[in-house]
Protein backbone atom coordinates (compact mmCIF):
# COMPACT_ATOMS: atom_id res chain seq x y z
CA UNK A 1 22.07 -25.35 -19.87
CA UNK A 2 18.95 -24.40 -20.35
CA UNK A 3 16.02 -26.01 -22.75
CA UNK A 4 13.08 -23.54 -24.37
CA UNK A 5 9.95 -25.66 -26.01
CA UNK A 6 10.18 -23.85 -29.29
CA UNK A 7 7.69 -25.92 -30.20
CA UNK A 8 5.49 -28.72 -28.23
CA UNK A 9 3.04 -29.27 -31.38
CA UNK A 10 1.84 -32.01 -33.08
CA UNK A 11 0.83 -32.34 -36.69
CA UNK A 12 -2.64 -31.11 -36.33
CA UNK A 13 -2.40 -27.64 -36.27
CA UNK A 14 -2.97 -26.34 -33.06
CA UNK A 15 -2.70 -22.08 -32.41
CA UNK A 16 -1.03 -22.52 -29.05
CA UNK A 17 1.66 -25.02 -30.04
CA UNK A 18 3.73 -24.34 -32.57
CA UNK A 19 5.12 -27.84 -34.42
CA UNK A 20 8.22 -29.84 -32.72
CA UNK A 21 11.23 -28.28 -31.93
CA UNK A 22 13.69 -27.75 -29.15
CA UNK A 23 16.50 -24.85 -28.45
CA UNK A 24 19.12 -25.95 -25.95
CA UNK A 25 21.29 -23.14 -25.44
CA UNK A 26 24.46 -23.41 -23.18
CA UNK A 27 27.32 -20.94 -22.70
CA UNK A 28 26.33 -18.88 -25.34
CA UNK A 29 25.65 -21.69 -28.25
CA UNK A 30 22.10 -22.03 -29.76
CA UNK A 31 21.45 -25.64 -30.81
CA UNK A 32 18.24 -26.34 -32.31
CA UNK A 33 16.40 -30.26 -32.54
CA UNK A 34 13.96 -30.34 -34.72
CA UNK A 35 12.07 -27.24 -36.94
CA UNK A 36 8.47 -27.94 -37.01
CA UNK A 37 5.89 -25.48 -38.13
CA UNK A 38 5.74 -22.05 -36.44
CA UNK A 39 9.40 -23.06 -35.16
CA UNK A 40 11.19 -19.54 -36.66
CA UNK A 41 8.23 -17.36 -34.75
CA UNK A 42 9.11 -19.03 -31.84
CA UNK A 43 13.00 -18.81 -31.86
CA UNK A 44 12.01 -14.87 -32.45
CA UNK A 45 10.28 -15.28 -29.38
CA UNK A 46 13.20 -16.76 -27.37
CA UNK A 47 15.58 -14.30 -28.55
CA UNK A 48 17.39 -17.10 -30.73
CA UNK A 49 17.07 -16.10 -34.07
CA UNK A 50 18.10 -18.04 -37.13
CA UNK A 51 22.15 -16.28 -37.58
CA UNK A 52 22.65 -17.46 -33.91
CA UNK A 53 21.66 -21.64 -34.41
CA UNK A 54 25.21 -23.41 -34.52
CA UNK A 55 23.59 -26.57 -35.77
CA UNK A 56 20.60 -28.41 -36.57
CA UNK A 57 19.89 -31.59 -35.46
CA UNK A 58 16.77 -33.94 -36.79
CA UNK A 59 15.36 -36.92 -35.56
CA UNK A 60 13.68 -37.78 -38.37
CA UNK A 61 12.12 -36.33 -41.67
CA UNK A 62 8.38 -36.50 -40.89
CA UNK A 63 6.76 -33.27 -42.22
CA UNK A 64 5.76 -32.00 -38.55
CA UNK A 65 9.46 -32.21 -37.29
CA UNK A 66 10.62 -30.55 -41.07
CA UNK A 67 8.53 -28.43 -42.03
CA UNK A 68 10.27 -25.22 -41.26
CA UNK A 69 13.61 -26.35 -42.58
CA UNK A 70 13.34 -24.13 -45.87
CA UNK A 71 12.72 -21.35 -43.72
CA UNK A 72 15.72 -21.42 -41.18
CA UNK A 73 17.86 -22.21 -44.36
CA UNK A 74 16.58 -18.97 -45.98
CA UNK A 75 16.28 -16.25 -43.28
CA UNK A 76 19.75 -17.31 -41.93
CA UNK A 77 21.02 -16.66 -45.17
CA UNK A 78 19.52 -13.47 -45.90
CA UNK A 79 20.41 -12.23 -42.46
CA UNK A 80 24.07 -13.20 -42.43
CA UNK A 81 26.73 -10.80 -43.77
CA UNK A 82 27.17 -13.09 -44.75
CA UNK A 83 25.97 -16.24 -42.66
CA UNK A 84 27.99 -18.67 -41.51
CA UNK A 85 27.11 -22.47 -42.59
CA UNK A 86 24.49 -24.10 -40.93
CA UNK A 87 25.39 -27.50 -40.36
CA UNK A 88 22.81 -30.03 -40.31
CA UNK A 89 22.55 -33.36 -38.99
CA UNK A 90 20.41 -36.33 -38.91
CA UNK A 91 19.38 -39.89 -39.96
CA UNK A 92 19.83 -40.86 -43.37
CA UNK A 93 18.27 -39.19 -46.50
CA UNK A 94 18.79 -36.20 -44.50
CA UNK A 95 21.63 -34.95 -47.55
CA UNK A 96 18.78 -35.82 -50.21
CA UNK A 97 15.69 -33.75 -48.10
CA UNK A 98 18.29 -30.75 -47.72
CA UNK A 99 18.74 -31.27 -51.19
CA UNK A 100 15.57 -31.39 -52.15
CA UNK A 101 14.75 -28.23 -50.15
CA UNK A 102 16.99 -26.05 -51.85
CA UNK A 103 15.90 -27.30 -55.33
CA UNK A 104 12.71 -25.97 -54.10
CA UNK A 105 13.79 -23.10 -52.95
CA UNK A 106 15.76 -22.50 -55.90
CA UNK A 107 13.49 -19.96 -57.61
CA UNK A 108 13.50 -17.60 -54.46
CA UNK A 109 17.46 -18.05 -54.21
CA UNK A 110 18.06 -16.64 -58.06
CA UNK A 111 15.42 -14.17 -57.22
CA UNK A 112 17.46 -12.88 -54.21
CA UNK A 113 21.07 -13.10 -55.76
CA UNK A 114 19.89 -11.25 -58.55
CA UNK A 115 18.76 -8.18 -56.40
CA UNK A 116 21.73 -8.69 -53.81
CA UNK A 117 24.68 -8.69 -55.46
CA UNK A 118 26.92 -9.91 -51.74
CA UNK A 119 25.03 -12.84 -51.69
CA UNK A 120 25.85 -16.25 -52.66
CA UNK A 121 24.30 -19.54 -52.45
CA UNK A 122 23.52 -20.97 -49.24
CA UNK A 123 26.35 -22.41 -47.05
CA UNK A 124 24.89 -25.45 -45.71
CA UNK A 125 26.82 -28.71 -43.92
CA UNK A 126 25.22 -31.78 -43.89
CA UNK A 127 26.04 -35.39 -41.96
CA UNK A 128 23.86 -38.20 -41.89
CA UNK A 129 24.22 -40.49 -38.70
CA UNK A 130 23.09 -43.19 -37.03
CA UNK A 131 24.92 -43.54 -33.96
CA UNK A 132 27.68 -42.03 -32.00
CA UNK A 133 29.30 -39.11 -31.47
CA UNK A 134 28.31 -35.86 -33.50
CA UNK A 135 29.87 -33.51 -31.55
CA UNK A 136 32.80 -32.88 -28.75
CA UNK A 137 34.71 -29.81 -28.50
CA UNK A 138 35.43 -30.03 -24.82
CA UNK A 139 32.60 -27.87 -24.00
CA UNK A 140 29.69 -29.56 -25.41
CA UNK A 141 29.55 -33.06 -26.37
CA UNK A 142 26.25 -34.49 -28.40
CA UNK A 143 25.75 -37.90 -28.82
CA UNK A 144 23.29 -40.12 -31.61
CA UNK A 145 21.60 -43.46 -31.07
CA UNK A 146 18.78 -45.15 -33.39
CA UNK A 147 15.30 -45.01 -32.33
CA UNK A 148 12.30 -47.09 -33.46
CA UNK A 149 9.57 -44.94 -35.63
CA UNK A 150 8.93 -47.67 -38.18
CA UNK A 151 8.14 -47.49 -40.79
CA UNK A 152 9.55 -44.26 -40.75
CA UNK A 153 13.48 -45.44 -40.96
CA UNK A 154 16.25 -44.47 -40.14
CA UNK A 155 15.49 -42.14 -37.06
CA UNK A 156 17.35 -41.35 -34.13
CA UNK A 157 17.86 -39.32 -30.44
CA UNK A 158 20.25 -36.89 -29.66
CA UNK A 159 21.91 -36.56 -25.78
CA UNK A 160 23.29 -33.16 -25.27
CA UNK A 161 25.73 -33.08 -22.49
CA UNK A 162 27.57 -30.03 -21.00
CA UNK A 163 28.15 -27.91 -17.82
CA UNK A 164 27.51 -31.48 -16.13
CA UNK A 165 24.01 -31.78 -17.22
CA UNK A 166 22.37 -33.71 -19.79
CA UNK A 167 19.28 -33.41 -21.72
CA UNK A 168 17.92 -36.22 -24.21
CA UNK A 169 15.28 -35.12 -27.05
CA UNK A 170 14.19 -38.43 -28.03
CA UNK A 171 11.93 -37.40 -30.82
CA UNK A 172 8.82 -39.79 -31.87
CA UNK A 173 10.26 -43.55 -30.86
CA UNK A 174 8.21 -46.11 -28.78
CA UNK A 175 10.66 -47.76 -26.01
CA UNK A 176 14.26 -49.53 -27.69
CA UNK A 177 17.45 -50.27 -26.88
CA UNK A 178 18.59 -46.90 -28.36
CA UNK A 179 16.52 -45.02 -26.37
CA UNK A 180 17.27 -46.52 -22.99
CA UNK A 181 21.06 -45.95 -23.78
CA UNK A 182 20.19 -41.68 -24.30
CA UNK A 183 18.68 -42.10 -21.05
CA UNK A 184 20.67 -43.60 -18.56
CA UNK A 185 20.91 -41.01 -16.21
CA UNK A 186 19.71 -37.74 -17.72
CA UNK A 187 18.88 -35.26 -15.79
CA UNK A 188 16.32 -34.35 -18.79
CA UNK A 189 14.53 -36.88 -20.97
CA UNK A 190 12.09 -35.38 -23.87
CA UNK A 191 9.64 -37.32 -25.24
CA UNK A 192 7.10 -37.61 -27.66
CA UNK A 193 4.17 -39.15 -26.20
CA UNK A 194 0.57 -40.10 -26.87
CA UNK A 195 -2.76 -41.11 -25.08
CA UNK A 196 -3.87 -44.63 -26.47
CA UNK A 197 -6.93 -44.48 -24.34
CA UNK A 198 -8.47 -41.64 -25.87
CA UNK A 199 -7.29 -42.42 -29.52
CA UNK A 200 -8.90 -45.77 -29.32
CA UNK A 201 -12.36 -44.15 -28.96
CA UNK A 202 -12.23 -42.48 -32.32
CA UNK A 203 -12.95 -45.33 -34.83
CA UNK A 204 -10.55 -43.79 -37.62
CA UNK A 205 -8.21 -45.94 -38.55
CA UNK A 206 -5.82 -43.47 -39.76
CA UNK A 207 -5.61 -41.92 -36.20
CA UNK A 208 -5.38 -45.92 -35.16
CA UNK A 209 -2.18 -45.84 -36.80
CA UNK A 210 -0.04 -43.51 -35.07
CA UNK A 211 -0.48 -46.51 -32.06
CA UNK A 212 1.98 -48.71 -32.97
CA UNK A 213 5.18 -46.00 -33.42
CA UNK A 214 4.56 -43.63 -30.51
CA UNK A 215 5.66 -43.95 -26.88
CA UNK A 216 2.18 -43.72 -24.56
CA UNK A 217 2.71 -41.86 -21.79
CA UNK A 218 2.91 -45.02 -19.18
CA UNK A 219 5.74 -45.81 -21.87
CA UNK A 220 7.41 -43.00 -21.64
CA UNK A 221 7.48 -42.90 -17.73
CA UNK A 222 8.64 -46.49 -17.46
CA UNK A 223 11.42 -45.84 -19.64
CA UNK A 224 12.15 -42.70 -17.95
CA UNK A 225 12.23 -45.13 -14.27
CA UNK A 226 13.93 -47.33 -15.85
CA UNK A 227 17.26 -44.90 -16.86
CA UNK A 228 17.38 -43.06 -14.02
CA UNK A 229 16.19 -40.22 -15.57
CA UNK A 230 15.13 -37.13 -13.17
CA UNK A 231 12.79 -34.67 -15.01
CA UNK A 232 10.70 -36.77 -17.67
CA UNK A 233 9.12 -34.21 -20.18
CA UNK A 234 6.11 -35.25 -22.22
CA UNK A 235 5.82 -33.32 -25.81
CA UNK A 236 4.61 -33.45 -29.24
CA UNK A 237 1.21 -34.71 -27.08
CA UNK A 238 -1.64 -36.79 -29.05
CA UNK A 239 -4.43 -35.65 -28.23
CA UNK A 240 -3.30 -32.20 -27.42
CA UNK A 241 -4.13 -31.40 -24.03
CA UNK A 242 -6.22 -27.89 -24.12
CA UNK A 243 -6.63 -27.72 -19.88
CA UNK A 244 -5.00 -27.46 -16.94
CA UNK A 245 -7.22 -29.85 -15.54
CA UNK A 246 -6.05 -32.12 -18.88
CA UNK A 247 -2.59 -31.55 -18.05
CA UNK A 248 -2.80 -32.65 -14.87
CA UNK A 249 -4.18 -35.77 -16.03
CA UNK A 250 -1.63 -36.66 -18.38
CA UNK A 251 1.03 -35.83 -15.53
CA UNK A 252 -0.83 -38.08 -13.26
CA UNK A 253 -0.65 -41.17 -15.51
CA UNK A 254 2.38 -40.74 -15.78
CA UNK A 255 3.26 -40.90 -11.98
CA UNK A 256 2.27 -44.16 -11.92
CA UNK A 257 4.99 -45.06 -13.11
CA UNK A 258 8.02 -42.66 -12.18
CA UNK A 259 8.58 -40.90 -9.56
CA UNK A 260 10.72 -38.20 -10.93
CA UNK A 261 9.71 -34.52 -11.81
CA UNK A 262 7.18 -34.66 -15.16
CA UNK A 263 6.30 -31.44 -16.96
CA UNK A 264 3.93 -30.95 -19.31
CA UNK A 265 5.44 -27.47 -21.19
CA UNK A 266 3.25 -24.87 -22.78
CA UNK A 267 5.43 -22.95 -26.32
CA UNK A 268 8.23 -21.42 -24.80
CA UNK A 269 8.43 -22.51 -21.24
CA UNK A 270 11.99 -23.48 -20.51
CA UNK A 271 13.61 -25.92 -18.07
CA UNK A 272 17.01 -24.88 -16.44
CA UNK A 273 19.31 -28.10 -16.34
């Protein structure tokens, strides 16, 4: 398997990181978590583009992890001859966001079918879950457990297992029982994490808040210990880390606490499982 950062963003625009989202591609199959902003430019980049993504997972329906959505769903479809459908998963009120999208998106689609007469409506599929399996063909198996993002609810993880390997993208959760159960002994563990030391200098209360529903990075690396996990990645970083020097730091906190590999990814670096 192998992983490509597609996007290690956060929501504050940044021009080196696009917004969150992950491609795990294995034996030929392009799945993508997450489609944050910037995340189409980036799948151009990796040589993944939107015709070739067998299914979308979410973790959640923030706007930084979403943002995107409305674009996969239309250049897939105007690419396809026609395109397959997507199918989409994630927490509930995923089927009413989708829904919502392509009420938005509604103008552009008459627009289009008017001018193209071989194309139809979008194909999408959509599934809501919570936990359990999502997928298992024998090749690839893909697993869901809740996470804790409150008071953003439902939200959940994905495992991806195949080819022996496994790779969690845990999306934005601080440490729960879900979480621990992606983990037990993945050889990859992706993680949203932030820096509560230096967010506690700014006296903004609306940066205060993103304290209470984020892993920190000593969380992150403790939970990572804790499962077993061997490569802890830390992503979706809060303050965004502009240095190597700042890098390193982050990495180092965390090595207090696990003694695994930790990488800190740059847009499309990617991690062979």
């Amino acid at each position: 398997m192998e992983l490509i950062m597609t996007g290690t963003g956060s929501p504050l625009p940044d021009p080196n990181r696009s917004g969150p989202s992950q491609l795990v591609k294995v034996a030929g199959r392009n799945f993508l978590i997450d489609c944050g902003r910037g995340c189409l430019m980036r799948l151009a980049a990796a040589g993944a583009p939107p015709i070739t993504i067998e299914r979308l997972l979410l973790t959640h329906l923030h706007s930084d992890h979403v943002t995107d959505v409305n674009d996969l769903i239309t250049t897939r479809w105007i690419s396809g001859f026609p395109a397959p459908p997507l199918p989409i998963v994630g927490p509930e009120g995923t089927d009413n966001f989708i829904e919502s999208t392509l009420k938005m998106l509604e103008s552009d689609i008459g627009y289009r079918i008017e001018h193209h007469s071989d194309l139809e409506s979008p194909q999408l599929e959509v599934a809501e879950t919570a936990a359990g399996v999502v997928l298992d063909d024998g090749q690839v198996r893909i697993t869901a457990a809740m996470t804790e993002h409150k008071p953003v609810h439902p939200t959940v993880g994905y495992r991806i297992e195949a080819e022996g390997s496994s790779i969690v993208l845990a999306g934005d959760t601080i440490p729960c029982a879900g979480l621990d159960e992606l983990c037990l002994g993945a050889d990859v563990y992706v993680q949203t994490v932030i820096r509560d030391d230096l967010i506690k200098q700014l006296p903004i209360k609306r940066l205060l808040d993103v304290l209470d529903y984020h892993s920190t990075v000593e969380d992150a690396a403790r939970t990572a210990d804790k499962a077993g996990v061997k490569t802890l990645v830390l992503n979706h970083c809060v303050p965004a880390p502009s240095t190597q020097e700042d890098i390193d730091q982050w990495i180092q906190m965390a090595s207090e606490h696990f003694d695994g590999e930790i990488i800190l990814p740059s847009d499309l670096e990617t991690i062979n499982v």
